[in-house]
N, C-alpha and C. Protein backbone atom coordinates (compact mmCIF):
# COMPACT_ATOMS: atom_id res chain seq x y z
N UNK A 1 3.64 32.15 1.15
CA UNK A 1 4.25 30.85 0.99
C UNK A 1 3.78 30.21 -0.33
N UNK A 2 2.71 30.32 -0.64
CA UNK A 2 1.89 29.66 -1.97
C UNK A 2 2.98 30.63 -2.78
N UNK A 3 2.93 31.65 -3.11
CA UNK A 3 3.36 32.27 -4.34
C UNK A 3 4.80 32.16 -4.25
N UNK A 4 5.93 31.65 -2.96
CA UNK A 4 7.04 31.55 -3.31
C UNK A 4 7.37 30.03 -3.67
N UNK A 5 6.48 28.97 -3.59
CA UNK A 5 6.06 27.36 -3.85
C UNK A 5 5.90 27.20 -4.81
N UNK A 6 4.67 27.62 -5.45
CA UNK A 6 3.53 27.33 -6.39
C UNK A 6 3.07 26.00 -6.51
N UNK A 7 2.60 25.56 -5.15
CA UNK A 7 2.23 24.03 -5.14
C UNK A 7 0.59 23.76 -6.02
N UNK A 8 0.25 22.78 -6.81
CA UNK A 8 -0.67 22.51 -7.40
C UNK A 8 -1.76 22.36 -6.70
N UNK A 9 -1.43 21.55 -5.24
CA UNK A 9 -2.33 21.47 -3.88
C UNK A 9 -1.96 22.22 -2.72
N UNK A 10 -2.78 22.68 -2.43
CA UNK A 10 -3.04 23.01 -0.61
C UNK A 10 -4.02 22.49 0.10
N UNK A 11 -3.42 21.75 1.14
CA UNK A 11 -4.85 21.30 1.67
C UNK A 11 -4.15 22.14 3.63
N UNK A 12 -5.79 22.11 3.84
CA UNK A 12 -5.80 22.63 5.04
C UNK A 12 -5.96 21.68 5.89
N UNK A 13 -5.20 21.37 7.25
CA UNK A 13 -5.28 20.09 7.88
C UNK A 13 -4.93 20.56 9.25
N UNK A 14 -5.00 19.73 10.25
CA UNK A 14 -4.65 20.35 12.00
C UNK A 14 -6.16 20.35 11.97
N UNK A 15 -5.76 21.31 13.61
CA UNK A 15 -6.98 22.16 13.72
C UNK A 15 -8.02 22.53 13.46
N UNK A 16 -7.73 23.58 12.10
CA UNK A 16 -7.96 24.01 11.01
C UNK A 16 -8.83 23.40 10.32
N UNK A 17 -8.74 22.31 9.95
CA UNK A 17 -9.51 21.22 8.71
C UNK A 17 -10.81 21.48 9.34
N UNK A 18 -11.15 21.17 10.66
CA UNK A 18 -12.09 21.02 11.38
C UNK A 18 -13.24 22.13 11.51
N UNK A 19 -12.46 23.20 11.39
CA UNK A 19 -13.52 24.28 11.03
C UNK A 19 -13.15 25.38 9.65
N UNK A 20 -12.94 24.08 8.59
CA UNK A 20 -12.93 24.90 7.26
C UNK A 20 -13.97 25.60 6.93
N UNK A 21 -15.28 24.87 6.99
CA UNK A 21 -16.23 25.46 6.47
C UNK A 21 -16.76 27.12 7.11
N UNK A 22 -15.88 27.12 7.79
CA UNK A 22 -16.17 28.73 8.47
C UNK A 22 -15.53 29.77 7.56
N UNK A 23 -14.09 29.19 7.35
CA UNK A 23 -13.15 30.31 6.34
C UNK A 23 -13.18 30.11 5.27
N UNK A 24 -13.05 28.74 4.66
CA UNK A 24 -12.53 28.36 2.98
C UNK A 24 -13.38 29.19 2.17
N UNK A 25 -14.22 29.64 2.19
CA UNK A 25 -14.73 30.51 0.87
C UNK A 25 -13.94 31.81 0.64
N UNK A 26 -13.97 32.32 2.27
CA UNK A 26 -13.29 33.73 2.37
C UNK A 26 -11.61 34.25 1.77
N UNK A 27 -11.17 32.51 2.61
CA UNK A 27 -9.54 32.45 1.99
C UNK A 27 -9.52 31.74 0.41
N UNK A 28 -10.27 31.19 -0.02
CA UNK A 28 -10.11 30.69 -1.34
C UNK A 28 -9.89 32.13 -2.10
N UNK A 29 -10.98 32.83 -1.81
CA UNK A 29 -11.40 34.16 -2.39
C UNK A 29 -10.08 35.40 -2.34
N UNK A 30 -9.56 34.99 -0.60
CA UNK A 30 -8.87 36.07 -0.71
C UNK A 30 -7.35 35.35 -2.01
N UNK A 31 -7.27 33.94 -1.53
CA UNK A 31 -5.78 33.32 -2.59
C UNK A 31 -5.84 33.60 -3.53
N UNK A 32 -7.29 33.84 -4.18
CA UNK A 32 -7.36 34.00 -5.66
C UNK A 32 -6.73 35.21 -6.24
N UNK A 33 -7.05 36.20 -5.14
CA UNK A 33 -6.71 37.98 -5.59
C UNK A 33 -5.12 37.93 -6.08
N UNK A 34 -4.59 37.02 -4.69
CA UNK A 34 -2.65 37.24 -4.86
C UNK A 34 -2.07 36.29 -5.51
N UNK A 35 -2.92 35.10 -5.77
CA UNK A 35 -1.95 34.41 -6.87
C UNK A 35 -2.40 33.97 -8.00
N UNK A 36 -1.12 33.77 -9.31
CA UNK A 36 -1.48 33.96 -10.40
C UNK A 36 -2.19 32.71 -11.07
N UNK A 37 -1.03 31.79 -10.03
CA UNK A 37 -1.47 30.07 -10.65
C UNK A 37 -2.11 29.82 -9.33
N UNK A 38 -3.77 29.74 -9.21
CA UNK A 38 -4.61 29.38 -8.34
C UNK A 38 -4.39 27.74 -8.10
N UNK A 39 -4.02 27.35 -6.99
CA UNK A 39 -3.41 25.80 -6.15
C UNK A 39 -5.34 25.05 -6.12
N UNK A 40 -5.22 24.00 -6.17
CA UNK A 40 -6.50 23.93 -6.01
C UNK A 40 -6.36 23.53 -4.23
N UNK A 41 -7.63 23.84 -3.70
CA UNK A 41 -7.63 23.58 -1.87
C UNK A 41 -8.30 22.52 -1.71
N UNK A 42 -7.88 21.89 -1.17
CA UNK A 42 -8.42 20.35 -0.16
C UNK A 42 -8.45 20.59 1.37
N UNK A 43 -9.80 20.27 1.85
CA UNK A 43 -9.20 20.25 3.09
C UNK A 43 -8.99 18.46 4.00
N UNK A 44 -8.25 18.70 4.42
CA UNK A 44 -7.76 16.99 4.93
C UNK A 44 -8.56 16.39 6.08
N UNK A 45 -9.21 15.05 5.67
CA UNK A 45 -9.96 14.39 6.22
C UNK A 45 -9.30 13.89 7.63
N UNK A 46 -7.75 14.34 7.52
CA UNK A 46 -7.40 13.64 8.76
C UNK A 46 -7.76 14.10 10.29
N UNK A 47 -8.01 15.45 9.85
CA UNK A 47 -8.26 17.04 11.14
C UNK A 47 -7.07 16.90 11.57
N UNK A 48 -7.68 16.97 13.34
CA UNK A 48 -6.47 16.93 14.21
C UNK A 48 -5.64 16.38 14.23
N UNK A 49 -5.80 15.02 13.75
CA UNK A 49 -4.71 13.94 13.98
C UNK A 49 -3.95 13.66 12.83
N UNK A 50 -3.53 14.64 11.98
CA UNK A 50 -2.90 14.53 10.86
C UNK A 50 -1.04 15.14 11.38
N UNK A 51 -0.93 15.85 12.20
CA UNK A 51 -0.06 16.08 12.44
C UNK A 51 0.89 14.67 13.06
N UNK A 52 -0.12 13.95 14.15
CA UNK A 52 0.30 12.82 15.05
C UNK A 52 0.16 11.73 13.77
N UNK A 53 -0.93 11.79 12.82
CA UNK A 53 -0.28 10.27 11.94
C UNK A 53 0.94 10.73 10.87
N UNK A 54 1.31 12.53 10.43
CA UNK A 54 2.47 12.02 10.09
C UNK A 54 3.90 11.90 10.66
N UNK A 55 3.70 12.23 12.27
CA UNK A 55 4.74 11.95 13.02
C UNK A 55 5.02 10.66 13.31
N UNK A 56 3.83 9.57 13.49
CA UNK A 56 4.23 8.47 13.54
C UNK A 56 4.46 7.79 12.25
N UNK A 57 4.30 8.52 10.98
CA UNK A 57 4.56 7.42 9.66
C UNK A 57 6.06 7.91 9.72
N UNK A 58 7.00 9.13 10.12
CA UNK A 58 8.18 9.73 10.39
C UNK A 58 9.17 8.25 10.85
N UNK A 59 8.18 8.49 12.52
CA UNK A 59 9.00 7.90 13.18
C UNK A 59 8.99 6.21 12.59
N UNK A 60 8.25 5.61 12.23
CA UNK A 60 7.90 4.02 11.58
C UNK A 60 8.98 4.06 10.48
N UNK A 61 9.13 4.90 9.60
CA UNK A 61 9.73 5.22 8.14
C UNK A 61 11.64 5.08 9.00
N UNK A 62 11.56 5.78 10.34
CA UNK A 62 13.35 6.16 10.47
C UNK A 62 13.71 4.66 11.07
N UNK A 63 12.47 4.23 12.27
CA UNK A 63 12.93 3.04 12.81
C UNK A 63 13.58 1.49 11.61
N UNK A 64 12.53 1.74 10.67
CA UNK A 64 12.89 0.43 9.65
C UNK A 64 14.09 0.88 9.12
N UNK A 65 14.56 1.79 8.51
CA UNK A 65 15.92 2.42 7.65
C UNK A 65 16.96 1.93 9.39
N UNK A 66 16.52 2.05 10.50
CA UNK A 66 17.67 1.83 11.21
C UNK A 66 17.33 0.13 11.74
N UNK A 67 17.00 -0.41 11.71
CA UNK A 67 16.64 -2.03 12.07
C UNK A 67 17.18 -2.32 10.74
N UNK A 68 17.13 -2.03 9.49
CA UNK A 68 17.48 -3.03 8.19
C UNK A 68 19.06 -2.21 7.45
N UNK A 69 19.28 -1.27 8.65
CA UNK A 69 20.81 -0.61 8.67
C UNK A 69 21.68 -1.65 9.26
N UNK A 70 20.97 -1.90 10.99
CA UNK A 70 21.51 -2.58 11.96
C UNK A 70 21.59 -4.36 11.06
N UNK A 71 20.78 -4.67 10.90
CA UNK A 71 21.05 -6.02 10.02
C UNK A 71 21.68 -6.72 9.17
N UNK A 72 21.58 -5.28 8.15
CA UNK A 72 22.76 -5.44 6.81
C UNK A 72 24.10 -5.04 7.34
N UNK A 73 24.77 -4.55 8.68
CA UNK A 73 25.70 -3.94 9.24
C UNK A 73 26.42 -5.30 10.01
N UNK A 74 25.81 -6.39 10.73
CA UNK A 74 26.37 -7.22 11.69
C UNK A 74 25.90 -8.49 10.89
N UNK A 75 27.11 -9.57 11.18
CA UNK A 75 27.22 -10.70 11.02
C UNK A 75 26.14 -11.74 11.90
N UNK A 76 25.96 -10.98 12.84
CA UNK A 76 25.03 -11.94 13.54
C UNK A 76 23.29 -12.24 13.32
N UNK A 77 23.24 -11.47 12.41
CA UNK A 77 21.90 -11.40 12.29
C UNK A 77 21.63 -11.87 10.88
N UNK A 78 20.75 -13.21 10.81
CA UNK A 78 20.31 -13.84 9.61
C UNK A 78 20.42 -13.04 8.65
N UNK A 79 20.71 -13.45 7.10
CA UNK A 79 20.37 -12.73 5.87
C UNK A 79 18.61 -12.29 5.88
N UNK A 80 18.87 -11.00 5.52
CA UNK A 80 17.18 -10.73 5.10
C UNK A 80 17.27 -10.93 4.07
N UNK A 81 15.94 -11.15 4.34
CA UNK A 81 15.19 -12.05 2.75
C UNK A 81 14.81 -10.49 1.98
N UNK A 82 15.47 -10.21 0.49
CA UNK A 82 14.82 -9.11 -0.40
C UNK A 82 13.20 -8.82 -0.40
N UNK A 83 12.40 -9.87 -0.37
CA UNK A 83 10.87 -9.50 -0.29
C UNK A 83 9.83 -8.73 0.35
N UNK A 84 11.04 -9.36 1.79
CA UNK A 84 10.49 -8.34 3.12
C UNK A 84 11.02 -7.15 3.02
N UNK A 85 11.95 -6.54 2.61
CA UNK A 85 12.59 -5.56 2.51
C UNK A 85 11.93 -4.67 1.55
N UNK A 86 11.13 -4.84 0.93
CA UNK A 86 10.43 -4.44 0.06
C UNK A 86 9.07 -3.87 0.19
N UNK A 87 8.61 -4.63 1.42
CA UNK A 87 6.78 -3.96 1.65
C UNK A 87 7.16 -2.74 2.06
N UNK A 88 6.34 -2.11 2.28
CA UNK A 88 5.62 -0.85 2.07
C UNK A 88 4.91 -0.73 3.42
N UNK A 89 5.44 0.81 3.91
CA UNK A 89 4.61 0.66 5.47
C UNK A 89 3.25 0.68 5.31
C-alpha cells in the first residue's frame, strides 16, 4: 500500500499504536528494504480510540452539512447568520 501511495506519513494507530514499541523497529526496518521514498512513521497518540474519534468527527462533519442543508432549504427556519456557519468543529 505505501509503495502504491507514497504517503510522506504513516502513522500506526488502533490497536496497534498501543503496542508499537514491540514492532516499529522491525517494520521500520523491514519498509525501508521495499521502499524507495522512506514515509516517515508516527505512531498515533490516539490508540484505540482513534478509530471511534474519527467516526464521530464523520458523523458531527455529515450531521452539520445536513442541519445547515435543512435550513438553507425551508422558509421556515430563521436566516443563519454567516459567522456561525463558519466555526470549525
Amino acid at each position: 500500500m505505501v509503495l502504491a501511495v507514497n504517503p510522506e506519513l504513516l502513522v500506526i494507530g488502533g490497536p496497534n499504536a498501543q503496542r508499537a514499541d514491540l514492532f516499529l523497529e522491525s517494520f521500520s526496518s523491514r519498509l525501508a528494504e521495499l521502499c524507495p521514498l522512506m514515509p516517515e512513521i508516527k505512531v498515533s497518540a490516539l490508540g484505540s480510540d482513534a478509530v471511534l474519534v474519527g467516526t464521530i468527527t464523520l458523523a458531527l462533519g455529515a450531521l452539520r452539512r445536513g442541519l445547515w442543508a435543512a435550513i438553507d432549504s425551508r422558509n421556515s427556519f430563521p436566516m443563519a447568520r454567516p459567522a456561525l456557519r463558519e466555526v470549525p468543529l
